[in-house]
N, C-alpha and C. Protein backbone atom coordinates (compact mmCIF):
# COMPACT_ATOMS: atom_id res chain seq x y z
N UNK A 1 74.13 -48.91 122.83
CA UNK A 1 72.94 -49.20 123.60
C UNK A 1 73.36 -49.48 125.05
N UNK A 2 72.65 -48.60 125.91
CA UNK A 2 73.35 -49.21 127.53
C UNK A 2 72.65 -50.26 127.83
N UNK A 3 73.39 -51.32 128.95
CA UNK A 3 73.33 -52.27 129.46
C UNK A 3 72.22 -52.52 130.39
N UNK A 4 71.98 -53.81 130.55
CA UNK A 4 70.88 -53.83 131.89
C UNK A 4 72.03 -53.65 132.78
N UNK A 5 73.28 -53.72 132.96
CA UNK A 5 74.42 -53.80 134.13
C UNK A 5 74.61 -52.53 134.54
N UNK A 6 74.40 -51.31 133.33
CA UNK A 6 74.68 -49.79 133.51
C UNK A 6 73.08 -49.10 134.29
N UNK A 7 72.07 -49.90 134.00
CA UNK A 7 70.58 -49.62 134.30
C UNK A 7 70.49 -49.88 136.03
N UNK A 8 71.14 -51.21 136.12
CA UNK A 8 71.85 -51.67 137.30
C UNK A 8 72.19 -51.33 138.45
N UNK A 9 73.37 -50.50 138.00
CA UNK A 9 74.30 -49.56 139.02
C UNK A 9 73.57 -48.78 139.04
N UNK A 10 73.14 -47.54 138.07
CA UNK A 10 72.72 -46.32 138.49
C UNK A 10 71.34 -46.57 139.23
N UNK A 11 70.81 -47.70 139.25
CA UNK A 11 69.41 -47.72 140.46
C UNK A 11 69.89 -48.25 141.83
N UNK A 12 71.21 -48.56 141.86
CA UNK A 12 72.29 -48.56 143.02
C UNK A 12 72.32 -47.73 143.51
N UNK A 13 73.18 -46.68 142.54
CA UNK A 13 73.21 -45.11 142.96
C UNK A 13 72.53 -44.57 143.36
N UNK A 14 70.99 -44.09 142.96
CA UNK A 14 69.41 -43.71 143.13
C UNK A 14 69.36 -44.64 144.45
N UNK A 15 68.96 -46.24 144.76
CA UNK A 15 68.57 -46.43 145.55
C UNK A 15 69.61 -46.50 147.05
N UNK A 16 70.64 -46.03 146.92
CA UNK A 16 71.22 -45.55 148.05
C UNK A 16 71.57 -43.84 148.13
N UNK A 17 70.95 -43.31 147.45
CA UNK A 17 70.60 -42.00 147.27
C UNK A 17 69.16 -42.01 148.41
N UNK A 18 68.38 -42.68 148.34
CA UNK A 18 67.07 -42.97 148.50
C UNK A 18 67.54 -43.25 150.61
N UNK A 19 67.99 -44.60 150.62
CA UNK A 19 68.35 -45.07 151.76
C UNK A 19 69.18 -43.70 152.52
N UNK A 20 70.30 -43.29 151.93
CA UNK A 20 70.50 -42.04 152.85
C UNK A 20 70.20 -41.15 153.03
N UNK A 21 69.15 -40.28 152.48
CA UNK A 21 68.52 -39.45 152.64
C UNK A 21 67.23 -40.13 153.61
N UNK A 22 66.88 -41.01 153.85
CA UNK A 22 65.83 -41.88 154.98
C UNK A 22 66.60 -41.45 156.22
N UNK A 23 67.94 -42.07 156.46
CA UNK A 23 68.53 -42.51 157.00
C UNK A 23 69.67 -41.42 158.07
N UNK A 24 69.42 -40.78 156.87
CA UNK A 24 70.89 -39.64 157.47
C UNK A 24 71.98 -39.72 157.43
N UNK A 25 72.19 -40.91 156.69
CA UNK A 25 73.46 -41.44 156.82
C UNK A 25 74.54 -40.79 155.23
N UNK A 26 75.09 -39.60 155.88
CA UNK A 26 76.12 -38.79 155.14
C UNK A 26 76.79 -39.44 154.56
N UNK A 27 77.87 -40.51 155.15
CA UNK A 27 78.95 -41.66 154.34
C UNK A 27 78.03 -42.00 153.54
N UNK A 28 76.93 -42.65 153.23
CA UNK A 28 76.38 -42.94 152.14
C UNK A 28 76.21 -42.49 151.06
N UNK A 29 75.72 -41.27 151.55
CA UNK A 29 75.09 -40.16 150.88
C UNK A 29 76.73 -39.47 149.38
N UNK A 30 77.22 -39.30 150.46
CA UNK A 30 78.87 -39.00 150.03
C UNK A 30 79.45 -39.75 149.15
N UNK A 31 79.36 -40.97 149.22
CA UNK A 31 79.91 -42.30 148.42
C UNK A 31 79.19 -42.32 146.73
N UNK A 32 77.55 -41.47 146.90
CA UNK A 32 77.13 -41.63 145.11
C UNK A 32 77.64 -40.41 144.70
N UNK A 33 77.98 -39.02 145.45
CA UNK A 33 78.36 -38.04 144.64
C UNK A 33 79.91 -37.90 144.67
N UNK A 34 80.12 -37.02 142.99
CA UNK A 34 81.21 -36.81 142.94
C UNK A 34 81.78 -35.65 143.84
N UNK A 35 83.45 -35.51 144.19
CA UNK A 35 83.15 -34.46 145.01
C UNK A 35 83.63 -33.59 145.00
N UNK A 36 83.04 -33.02 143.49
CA UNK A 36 83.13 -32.03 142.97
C UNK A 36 81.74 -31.74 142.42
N UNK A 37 80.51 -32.40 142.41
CA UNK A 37 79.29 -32.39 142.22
C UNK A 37 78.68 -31.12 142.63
N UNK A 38 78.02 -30.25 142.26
CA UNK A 38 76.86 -29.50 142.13
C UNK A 38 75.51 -29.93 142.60
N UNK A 39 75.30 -29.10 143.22
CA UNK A 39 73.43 -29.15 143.66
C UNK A 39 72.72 -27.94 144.03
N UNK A 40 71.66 -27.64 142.98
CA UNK A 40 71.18 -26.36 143.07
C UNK A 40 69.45 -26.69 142.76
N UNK A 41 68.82 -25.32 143.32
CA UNK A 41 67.56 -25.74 143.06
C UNK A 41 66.55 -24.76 143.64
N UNK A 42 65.38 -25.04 143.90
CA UNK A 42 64.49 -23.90 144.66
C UNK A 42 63.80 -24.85 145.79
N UNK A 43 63.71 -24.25 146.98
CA UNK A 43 62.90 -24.28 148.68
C UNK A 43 62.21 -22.90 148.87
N UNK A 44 60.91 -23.09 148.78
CA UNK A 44 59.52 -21.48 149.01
C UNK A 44 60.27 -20.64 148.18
N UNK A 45 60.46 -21.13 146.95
CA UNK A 45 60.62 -20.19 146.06
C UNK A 45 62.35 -19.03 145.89
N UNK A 46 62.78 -19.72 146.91
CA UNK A 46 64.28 -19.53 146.84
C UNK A 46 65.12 -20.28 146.32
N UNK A 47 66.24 -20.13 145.20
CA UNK A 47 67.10 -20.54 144.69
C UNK A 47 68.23 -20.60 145.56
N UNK A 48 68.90 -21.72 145.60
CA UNK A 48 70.02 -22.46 146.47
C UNK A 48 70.99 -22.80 144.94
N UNK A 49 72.21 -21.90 145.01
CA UNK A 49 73.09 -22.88 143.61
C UNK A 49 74.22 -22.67 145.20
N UNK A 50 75.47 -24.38 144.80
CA UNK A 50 75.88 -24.51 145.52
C UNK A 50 76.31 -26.10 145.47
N UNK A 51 76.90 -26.71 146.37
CA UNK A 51 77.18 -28.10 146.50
C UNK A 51 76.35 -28.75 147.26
N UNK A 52 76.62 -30.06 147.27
CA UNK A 52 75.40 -31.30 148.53
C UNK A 52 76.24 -30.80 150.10
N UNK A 53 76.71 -29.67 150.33
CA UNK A 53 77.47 -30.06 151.89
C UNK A 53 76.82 -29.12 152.63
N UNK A 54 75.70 -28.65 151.94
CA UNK A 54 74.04 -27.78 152.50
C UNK A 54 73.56 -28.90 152.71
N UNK A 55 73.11 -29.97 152.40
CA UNK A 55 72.24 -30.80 152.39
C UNK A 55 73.05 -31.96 153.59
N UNK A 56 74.30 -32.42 153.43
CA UNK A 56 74.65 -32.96 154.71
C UNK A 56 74.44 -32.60 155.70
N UNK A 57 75.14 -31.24 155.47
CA UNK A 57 74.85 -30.25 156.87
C UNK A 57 73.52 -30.93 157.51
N UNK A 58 72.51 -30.24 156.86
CA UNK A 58 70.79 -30.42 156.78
C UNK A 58 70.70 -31.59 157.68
N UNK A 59 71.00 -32.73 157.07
CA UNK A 59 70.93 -34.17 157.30
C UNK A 59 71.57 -34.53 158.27
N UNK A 60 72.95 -33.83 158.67
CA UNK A 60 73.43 -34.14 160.16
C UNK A 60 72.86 -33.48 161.53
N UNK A 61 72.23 -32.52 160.88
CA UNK A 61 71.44 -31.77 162.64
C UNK A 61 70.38 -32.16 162.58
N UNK A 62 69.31 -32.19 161.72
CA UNK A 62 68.12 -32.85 162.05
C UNK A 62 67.68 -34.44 162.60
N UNK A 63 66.86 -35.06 162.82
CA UNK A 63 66.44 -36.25 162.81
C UNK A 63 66.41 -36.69 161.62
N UNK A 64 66.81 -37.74 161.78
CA UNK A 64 66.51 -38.25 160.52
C UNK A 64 65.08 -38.77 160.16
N UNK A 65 64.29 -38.64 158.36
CA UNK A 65 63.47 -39.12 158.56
C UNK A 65 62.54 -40.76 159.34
N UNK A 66 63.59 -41.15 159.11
CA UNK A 66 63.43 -42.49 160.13
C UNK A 66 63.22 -42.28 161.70
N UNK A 67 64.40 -41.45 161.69
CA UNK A 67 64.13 -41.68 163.46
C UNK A 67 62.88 -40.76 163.98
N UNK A 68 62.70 -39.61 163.09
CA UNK A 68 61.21 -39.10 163.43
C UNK A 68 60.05 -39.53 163.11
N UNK A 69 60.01 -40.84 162.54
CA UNK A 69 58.33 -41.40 162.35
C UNK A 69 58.42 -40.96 161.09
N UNK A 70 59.00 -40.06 160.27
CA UNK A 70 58.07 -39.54 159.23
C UNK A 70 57.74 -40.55 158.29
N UNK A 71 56.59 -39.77 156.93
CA UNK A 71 56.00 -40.83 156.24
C UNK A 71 56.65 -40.86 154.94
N UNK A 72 57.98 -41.08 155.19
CA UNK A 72 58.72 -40.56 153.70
C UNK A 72 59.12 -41.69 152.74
N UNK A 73 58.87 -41.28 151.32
CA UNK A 73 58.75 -42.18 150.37
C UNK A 73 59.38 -41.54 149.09
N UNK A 74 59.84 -42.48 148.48
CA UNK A 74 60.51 -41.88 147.00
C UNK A 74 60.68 -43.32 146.29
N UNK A 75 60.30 -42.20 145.21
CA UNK A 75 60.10 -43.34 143.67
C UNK A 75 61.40 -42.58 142.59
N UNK A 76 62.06 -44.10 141.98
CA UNK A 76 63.14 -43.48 140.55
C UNK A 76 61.80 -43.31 139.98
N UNK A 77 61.87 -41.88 139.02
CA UNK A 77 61.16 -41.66 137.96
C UNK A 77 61.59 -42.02 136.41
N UNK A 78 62.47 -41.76 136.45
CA UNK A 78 63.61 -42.64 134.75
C UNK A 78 64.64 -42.37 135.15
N UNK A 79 65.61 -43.16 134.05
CA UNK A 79 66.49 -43.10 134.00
C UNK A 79 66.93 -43.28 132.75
N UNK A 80 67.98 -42.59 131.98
CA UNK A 80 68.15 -42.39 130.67
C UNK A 80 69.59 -42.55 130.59
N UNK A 81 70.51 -42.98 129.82
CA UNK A 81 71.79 -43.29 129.53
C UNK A 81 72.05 -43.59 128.42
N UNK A 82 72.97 -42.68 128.02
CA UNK A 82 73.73 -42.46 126.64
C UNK A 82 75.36 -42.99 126.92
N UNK A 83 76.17 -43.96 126.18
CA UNK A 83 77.51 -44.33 126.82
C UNK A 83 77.81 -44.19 128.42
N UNK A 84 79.02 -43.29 128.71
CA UNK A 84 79.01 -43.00 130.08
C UNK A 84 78.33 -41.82 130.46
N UNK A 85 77.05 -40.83 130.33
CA UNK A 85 76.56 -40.29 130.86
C UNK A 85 75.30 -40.71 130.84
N UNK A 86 74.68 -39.95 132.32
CA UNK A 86 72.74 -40.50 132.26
C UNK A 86 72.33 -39.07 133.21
N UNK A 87 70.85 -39.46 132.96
CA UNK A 87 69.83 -38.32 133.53
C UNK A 87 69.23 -39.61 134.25
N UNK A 88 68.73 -39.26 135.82
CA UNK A 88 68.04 -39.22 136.43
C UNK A 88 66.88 -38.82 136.88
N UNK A 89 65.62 -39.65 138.01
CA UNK A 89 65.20 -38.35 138.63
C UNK A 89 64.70 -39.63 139.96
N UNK A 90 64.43 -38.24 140.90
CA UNK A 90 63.84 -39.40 142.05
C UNK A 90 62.66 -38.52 142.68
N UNK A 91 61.47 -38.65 142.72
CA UNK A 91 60.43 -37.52 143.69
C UNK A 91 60.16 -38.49 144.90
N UNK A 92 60.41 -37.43 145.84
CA UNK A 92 60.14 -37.60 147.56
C UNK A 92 59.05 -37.13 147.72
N UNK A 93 58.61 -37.75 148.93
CA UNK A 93 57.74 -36.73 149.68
C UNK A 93 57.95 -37.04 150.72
N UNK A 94 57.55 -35.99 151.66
CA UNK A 94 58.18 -36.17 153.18
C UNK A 94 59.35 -36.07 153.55
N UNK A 95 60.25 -35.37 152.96
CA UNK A 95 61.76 -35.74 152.95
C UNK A 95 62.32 -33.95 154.00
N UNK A 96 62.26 -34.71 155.36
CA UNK A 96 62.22 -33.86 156.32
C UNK A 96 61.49 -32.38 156.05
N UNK A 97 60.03 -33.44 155.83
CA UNK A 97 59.10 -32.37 155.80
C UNK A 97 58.55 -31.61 154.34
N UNK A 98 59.37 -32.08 153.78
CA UNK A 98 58.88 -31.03 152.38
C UNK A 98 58.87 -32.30 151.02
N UNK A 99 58.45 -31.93 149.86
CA UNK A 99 58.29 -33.34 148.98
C UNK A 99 58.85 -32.58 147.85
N UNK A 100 60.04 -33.26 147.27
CA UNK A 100 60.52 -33.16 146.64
C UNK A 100 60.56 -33.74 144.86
N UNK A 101 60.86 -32.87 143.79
CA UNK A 101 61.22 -33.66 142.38
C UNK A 101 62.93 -33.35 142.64
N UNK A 102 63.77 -34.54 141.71
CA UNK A 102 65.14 -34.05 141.92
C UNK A 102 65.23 -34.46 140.85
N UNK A 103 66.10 -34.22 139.78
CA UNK A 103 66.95 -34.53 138.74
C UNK A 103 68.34 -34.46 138.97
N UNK A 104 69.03 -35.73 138.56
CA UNK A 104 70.37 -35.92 138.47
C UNK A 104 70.92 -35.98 137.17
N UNK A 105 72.38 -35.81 137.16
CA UNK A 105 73.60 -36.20 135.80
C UNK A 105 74.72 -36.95 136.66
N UNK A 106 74.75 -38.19 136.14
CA UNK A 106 75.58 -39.04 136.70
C UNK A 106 76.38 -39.10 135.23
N UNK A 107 77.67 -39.42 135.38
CA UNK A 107 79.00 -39.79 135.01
C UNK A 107 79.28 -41.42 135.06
N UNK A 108 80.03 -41.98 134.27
CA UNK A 108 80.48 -42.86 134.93
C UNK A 108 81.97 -43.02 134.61
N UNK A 109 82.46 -43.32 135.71
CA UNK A 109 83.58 -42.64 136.05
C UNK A 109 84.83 -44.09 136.45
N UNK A 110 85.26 -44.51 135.49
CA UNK A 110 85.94 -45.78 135.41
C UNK A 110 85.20 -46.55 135.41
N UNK A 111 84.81 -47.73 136.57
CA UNK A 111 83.52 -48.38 136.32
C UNK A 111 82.38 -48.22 136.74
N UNK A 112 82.58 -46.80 138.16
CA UNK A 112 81.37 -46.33 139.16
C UNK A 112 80.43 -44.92 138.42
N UNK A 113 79.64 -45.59 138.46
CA UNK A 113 78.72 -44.56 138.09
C UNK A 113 78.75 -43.21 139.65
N UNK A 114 78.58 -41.85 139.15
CA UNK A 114 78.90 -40.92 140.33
C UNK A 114 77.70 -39.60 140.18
N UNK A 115 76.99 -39.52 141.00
CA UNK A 115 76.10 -38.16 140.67
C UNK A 115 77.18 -36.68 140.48
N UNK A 116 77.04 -36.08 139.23
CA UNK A 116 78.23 -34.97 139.22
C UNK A 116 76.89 -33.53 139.66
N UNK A 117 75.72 -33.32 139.20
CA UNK A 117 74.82 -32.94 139.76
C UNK A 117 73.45 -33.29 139.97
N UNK A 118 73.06 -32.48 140.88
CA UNK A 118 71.64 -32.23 141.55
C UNK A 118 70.90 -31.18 141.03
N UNK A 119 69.30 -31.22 140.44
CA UNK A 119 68.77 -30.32 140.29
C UNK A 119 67.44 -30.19 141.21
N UNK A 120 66.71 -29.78 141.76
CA UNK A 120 65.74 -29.76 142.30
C UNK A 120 64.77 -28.75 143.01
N UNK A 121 63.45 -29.19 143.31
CA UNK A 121 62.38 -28.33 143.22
C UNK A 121 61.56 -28.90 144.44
N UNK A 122 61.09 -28.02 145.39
CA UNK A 122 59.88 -28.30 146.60
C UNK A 122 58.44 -28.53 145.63
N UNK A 123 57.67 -29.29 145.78
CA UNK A 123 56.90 -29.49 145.71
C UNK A 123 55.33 -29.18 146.47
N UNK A 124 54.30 -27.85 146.31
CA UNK A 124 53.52 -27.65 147.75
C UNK A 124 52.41 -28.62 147.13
């Protein structure tokens, strides 16, 4: 049975998943995935398979949603954990412009829980 301590961390993970993607802030962002992690998904109906260093990229040239006013918000949707693996999810909206569902697979990986992938979908 997992822990409230394992329930814990991974809304650690999620909620600084959450904060750097606001924020822009890549070191953050970098610190929940593994880095060897996967992230693939669809934007207007195009499939992206590939790693998060599209999405830094992304996150280092633009504004961040913070510093542009935007109205961006995200909720954990569950979280599920079996021993050391779990499913995620987090839906955005506004998340430089577009609103997002994401599903994760986190690891946990000695004692740190680590996103190994990203799945995700634009939302119109």
């Amino acid at each position: 049975m997992p822990s409230p301590k394992d329930y814990a961390a991974i809304r650690q993970v999620l909620e600084n998943y959450i904060k750097a993607s606001f924020t822009a802030d890549t070191d953050l962002l970098k610190s929940v995935f593994h880095e060897q992690s996967m992230m693939s998904g669809y934007v207007d109906g195009q499939l992206d398979i590939g790693t998060p260093q599209a999405f830094y990229d992304e996150l280092e040239a633009s504004p961040s949603s913070k510093d542009s006013g935007e109205d961006y918000r995200a909720e954990i949707s569950f979280i599920q954990i079996v021993g050391s693996i779990a499913s995620a999810g987090i839906v955005e909206d506004n998340q430089l412009g577009t609103n997002y569902v994401n599903h994760f697979h986190l690891l946990k990986i000695k004692d740190d829980w680590k996103i190994t992938s990203k799945i995700y979908q634009d939302i119109k």
